[in-house]
PDB file of N, CA and C in Angstrom:
ATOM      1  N   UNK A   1       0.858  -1.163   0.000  1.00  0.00           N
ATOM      2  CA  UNK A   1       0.000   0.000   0.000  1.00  0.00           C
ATOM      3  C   UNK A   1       0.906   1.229   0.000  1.00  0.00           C
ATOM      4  N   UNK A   2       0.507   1.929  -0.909  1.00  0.00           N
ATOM      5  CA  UNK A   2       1.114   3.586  -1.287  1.00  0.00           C
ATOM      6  C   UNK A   2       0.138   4.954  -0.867  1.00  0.00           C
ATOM      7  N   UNK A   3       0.821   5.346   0.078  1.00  0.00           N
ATOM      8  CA  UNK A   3       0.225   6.550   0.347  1.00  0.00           C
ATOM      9  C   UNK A   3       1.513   8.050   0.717  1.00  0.00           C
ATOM     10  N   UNK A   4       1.142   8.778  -0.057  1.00  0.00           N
ATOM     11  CA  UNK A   4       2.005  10.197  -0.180  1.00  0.00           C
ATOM     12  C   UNK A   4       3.374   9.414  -1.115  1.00  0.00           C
ATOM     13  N   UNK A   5       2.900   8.516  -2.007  1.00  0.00           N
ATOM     14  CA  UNK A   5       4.030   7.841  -2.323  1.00  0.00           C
ATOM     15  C   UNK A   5       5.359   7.587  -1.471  1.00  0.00           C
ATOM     16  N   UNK A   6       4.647   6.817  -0.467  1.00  0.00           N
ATOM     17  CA  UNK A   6       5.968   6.054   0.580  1.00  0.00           C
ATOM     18  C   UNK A   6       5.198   4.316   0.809  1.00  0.00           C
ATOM     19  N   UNK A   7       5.450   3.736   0.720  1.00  0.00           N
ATOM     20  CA  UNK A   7       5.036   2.648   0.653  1.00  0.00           C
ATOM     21  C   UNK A   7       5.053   2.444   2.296  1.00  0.00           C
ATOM     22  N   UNK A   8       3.606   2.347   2.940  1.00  0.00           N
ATOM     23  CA  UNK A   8       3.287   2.020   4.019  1.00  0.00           C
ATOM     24  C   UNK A   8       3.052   0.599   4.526  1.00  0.00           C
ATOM     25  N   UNK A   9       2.351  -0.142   3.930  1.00  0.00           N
ATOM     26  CA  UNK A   9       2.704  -1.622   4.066  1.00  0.00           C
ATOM     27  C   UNK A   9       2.402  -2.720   3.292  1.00  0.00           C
ATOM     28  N   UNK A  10       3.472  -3.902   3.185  1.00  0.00           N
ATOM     29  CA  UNK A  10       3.781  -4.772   2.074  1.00  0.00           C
ATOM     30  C   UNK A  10       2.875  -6.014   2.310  1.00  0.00           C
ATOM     31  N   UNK A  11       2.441  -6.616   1.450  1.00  0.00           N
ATOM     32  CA  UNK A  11       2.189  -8.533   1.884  1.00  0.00           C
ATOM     33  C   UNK A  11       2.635  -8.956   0.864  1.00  0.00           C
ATOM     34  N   UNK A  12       2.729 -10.401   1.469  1.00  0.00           N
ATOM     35  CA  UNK A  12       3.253 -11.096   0.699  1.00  0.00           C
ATOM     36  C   UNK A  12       2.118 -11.795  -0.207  1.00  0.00           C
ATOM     37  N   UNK A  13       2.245 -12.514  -1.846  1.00  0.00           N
ATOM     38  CA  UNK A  13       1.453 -12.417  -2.559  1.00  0.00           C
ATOM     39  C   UNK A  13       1.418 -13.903  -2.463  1.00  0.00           C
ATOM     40  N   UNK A  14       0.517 -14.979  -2.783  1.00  0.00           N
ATOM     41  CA  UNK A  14       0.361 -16.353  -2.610  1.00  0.00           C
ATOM     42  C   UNK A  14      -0.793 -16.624  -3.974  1.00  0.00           C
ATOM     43  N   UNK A  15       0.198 -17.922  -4.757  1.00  0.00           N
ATOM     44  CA  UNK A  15      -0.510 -18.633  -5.489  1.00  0.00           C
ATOM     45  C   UNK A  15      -2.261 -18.809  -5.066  1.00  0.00           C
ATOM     46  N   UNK A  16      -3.331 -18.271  -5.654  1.00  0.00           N
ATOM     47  CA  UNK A  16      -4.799 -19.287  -5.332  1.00  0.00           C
ATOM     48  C   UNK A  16      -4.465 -21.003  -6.004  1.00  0.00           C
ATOM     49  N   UNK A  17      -5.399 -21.520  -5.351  1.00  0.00           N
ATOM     50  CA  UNK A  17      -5.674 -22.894  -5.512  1.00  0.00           C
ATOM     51  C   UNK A  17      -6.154 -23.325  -7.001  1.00  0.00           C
ATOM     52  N   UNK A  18      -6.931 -22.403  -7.451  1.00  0.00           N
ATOM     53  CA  UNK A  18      -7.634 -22.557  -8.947  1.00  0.00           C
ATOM     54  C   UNK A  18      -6.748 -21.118  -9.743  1.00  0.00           C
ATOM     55  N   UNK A  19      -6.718 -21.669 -10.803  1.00  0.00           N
ATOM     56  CA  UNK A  19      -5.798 -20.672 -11.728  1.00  0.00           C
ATOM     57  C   UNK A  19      -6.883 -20.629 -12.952  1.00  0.00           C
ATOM     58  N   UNK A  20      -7.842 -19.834 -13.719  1.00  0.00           N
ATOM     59  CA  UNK A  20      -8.611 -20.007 -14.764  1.00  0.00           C
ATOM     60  C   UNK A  20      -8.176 -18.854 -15.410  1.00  0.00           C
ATOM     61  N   UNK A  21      -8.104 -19.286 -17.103  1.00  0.00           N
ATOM     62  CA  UNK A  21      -8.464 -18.068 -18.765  1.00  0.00           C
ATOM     63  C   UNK A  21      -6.667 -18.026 -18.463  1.00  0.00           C
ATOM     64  N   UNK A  22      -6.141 -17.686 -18.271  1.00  0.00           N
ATOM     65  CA  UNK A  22      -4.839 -17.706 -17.700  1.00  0.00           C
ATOM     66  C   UNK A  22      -3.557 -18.326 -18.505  1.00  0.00           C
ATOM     67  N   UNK A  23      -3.764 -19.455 -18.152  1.00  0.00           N
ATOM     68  CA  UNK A  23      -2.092 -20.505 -18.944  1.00  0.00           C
ATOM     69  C   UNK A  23      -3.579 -21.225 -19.650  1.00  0.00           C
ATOM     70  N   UNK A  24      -2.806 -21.832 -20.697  1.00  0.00           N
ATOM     71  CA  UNK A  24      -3.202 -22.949 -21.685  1.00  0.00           C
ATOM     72  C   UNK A  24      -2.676 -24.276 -21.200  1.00  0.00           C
ATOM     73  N   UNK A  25      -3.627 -25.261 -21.863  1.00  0.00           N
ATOM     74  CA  UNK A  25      -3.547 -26.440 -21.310  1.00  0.00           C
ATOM     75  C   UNK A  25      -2.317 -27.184 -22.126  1.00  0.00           C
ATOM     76  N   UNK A  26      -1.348 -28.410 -22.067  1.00  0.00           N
ATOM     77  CA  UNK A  26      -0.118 -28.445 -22.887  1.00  0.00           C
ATOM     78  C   UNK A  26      -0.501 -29.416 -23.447  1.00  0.00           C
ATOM     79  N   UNK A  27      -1.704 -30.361 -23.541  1.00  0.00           N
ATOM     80  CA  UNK A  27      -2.348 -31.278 -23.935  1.00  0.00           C
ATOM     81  C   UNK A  27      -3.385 -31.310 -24.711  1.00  0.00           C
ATOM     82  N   UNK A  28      -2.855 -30.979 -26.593  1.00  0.00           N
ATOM     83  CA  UNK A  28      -3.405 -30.635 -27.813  1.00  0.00           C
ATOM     84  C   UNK A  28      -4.658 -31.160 -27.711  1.00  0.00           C
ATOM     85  N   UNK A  29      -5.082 -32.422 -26.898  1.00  0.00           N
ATOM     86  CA  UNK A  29      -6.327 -33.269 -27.248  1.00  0.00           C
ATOM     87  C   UNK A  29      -7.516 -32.330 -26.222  1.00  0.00           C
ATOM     88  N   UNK A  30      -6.858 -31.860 -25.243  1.00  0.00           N
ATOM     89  CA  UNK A  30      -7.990 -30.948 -24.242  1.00  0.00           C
ATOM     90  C   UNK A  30      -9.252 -30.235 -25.019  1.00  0.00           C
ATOM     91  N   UNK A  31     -10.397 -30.384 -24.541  1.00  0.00           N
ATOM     92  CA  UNK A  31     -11.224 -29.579 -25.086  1.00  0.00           C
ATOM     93  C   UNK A  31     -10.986 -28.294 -24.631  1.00  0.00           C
ATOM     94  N   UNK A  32     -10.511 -27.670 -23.783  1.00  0.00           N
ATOM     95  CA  UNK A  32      -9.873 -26.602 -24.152  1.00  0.00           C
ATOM     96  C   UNK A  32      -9.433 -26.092 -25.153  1.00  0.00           C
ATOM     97  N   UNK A  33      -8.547 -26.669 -25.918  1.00  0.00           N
ATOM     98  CA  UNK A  33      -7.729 -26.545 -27.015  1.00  0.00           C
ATOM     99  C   UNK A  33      -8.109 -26.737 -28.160  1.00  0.00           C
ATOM    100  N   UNK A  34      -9.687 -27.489 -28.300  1.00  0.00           N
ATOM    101  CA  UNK A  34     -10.560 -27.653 -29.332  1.00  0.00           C
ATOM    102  C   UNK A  34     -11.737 -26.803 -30.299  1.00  0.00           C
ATOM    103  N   UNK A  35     -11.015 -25.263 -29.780  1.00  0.00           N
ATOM    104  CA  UNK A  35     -11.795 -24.292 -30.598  1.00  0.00           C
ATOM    105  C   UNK A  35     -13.736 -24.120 -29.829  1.00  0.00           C
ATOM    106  N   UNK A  36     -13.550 -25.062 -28.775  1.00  0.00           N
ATOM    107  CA  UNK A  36     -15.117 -25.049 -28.134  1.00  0.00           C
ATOM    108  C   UNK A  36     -14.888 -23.459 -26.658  1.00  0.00           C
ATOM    109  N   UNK A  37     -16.206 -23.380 -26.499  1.00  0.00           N
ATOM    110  CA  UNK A  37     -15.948 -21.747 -26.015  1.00  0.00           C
ATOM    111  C   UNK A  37     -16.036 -21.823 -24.207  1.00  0.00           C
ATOM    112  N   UNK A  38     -14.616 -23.056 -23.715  1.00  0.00           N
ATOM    113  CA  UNK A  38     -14.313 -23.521 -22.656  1.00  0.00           C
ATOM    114  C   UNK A  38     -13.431 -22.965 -22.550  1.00  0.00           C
ATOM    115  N   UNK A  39     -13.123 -22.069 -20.843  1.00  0.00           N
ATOM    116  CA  UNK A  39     -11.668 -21.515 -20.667  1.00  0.00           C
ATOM    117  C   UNK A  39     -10.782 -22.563 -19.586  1.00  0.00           C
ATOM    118  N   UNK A  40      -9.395 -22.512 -20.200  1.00  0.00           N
ATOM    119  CA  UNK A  40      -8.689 -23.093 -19.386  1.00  0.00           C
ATOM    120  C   UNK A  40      -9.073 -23.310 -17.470  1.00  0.00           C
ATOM    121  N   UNK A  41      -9.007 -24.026 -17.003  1.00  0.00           N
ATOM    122  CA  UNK A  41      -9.324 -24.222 -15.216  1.00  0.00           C
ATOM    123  C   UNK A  41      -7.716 -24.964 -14.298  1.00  0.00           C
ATOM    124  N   UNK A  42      -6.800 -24.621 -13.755  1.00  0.00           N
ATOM    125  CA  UNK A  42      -5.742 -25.081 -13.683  1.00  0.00           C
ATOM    126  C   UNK A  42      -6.028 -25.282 -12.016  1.00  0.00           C
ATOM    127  N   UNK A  43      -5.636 -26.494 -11.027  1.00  0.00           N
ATOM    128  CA  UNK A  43      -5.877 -26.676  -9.563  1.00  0.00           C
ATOM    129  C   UNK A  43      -4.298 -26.879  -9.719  1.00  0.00           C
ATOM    130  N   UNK A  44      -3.837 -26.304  -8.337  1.00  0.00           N
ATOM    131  CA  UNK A  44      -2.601 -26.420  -7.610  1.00  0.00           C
ATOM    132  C   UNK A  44      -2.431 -27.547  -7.391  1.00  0.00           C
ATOM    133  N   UNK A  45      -1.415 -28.837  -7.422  1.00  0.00           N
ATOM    134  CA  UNK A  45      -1.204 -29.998  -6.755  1.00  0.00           C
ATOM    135  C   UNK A  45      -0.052 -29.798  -6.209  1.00  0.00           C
ATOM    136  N   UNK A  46       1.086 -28.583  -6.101  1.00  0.00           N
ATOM    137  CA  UNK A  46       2.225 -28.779  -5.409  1.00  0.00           C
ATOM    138  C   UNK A  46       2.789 -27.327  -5.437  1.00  0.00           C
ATOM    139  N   UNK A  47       3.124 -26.533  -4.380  1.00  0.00           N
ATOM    140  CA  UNK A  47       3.455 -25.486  -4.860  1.00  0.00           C
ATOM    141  C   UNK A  47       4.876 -25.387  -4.876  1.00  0.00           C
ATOM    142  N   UNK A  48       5.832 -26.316  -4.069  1.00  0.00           N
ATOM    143  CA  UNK A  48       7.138 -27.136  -4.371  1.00  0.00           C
ATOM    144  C   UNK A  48       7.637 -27.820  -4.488  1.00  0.00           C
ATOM    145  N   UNK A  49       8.270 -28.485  -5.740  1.00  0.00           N
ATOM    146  CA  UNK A  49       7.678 -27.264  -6.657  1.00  0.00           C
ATOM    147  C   UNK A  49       6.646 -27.133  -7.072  1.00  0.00           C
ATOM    148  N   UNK A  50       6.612 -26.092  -8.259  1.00  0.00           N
ATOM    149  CA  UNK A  50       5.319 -25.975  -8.945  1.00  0.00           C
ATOM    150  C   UNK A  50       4.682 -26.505 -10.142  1.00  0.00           C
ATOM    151  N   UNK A  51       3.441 -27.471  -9.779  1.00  0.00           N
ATOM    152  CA  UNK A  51       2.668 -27.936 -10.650  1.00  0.00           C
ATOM    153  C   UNK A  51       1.730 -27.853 -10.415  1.00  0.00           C
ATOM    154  N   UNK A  52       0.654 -27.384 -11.542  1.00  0.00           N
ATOM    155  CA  UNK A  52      -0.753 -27.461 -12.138  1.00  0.00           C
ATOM    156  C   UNK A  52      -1.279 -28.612 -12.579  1.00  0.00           C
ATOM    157  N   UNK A  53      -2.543 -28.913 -12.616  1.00  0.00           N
ATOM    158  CA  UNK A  53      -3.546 -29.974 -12.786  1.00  0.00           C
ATOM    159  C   UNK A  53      -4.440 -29.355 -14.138  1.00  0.00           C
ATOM    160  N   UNK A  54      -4.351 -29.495 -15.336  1.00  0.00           N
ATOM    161  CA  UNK A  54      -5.561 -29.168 -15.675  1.00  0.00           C
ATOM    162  C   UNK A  54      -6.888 -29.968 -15.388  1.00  0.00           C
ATOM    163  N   UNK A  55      -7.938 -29.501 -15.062  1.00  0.00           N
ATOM    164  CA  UNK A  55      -9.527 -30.111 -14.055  1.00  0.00           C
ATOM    165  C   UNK A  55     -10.600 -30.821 -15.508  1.00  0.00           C
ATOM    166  N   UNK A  56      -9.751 -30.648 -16.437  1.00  0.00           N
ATOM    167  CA  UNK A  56     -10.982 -30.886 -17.568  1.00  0.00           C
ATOM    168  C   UNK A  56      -9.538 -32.321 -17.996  1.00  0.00           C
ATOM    169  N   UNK A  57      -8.529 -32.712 -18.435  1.00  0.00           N
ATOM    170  CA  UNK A  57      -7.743 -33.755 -18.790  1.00  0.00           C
ATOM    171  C   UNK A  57      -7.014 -34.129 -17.582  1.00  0.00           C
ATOM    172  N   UNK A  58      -6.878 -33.798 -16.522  1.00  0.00           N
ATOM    173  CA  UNK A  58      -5.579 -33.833 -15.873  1.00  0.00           C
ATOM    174  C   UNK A  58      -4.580 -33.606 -16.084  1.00  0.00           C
ATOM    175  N   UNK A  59      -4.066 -33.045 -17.545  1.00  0.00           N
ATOM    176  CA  UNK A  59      -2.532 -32.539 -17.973  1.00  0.00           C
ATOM    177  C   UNK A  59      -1.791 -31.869 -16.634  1.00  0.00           C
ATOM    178  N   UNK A  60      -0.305 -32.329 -16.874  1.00  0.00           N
ATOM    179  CA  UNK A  60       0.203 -31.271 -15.862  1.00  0.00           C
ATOM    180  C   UNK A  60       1.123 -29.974 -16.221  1.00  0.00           C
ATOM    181  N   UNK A  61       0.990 -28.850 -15.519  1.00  0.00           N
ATOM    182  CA  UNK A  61       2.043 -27.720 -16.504  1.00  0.00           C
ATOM    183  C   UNK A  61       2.931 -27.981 -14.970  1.00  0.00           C
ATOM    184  N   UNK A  62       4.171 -27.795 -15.621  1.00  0.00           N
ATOM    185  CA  UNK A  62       5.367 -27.454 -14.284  1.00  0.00           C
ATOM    186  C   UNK A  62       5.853 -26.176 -14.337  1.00  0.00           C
ATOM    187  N   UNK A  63       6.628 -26.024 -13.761  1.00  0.00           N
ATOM    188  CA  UNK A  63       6.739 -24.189 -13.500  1.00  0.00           C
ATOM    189  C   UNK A  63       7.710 -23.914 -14.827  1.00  0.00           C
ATOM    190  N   UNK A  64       8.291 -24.376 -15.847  1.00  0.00           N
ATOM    191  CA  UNK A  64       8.945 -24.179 -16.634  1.00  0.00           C
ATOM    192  C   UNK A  64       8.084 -24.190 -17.516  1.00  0.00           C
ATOM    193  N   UNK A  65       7.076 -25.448 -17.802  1.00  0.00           N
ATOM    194  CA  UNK A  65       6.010 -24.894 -18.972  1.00  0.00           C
ATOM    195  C   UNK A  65       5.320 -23.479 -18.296  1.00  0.00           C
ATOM    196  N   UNK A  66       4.974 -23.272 -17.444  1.00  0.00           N
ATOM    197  CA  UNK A  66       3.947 -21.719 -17.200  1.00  0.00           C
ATOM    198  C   UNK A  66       4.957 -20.323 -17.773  1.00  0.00           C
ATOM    199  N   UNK A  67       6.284 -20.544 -16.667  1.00  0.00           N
ATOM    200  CA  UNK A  67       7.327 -19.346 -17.421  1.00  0.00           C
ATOM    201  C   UNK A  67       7.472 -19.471 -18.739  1.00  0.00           C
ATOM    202  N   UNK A  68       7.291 -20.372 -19.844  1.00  0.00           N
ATOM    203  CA  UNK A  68       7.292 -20.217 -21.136  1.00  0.00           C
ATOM    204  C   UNK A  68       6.131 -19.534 -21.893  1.00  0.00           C
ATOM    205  N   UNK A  69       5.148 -20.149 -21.135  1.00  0.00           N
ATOM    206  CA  UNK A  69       3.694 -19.529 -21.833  1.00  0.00           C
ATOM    207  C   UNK A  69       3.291 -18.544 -21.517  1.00  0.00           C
ATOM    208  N   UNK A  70       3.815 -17.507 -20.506  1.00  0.00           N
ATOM    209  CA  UNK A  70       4.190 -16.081 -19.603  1.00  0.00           C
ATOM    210  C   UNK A  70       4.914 -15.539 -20.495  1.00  0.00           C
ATOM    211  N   UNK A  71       5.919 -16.048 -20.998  1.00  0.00           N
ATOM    212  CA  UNK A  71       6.709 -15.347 -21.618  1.00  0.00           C
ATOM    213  C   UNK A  71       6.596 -15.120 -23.391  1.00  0.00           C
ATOM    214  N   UNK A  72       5.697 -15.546 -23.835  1.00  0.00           N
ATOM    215  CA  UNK A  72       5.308 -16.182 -25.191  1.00  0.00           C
ATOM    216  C   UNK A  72       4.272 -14.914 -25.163  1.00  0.00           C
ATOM    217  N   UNK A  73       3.819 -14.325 -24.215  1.00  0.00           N
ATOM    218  CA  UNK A  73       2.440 -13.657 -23.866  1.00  0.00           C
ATOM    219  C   UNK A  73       3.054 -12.093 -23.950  1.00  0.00           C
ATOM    220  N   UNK A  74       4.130 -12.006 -23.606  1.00  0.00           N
ATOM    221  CA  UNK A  74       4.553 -10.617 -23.509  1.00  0.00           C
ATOM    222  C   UNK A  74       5.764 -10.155 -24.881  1.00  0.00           C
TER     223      UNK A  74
END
């Protein structure tokens, strides 16, 4: 929090449990990925490290597929 531009106080920021519209699924066969008007749904299974669940195939993204598809984005 910024006030008189001095930064008064910080938190710390934490993964949610559900990640949705967000990362893409890495598993071409997902109906996700099938042009149908379903958005990605990603559940946490480990946050160390880090892996995703997609909730519609079970695909998994690891923290190296997400930093790629983060970075593909910008």
């Amino acid at each position: 929090i910024i006030r008189d531009y001095r930064v008064v106080k910080k938190y710390n920021v934490k993964l949610p449990k559900r990640i949705s519209g967000i990362l893409k699924c890495a598993n071409p066969t997902c109906i996700t990925n099938s042009g149908e008007p379903v958005r990605p749904v990603f559940e946490v299974v480990s946050y160390e490290p880090l892996k995703l669940r997609c909730t519609y195939c079970w695909a998994y993204l690891t923290y190296n597929d997400i930093t790629r598809q983060l970075e593909e984005k910008t």
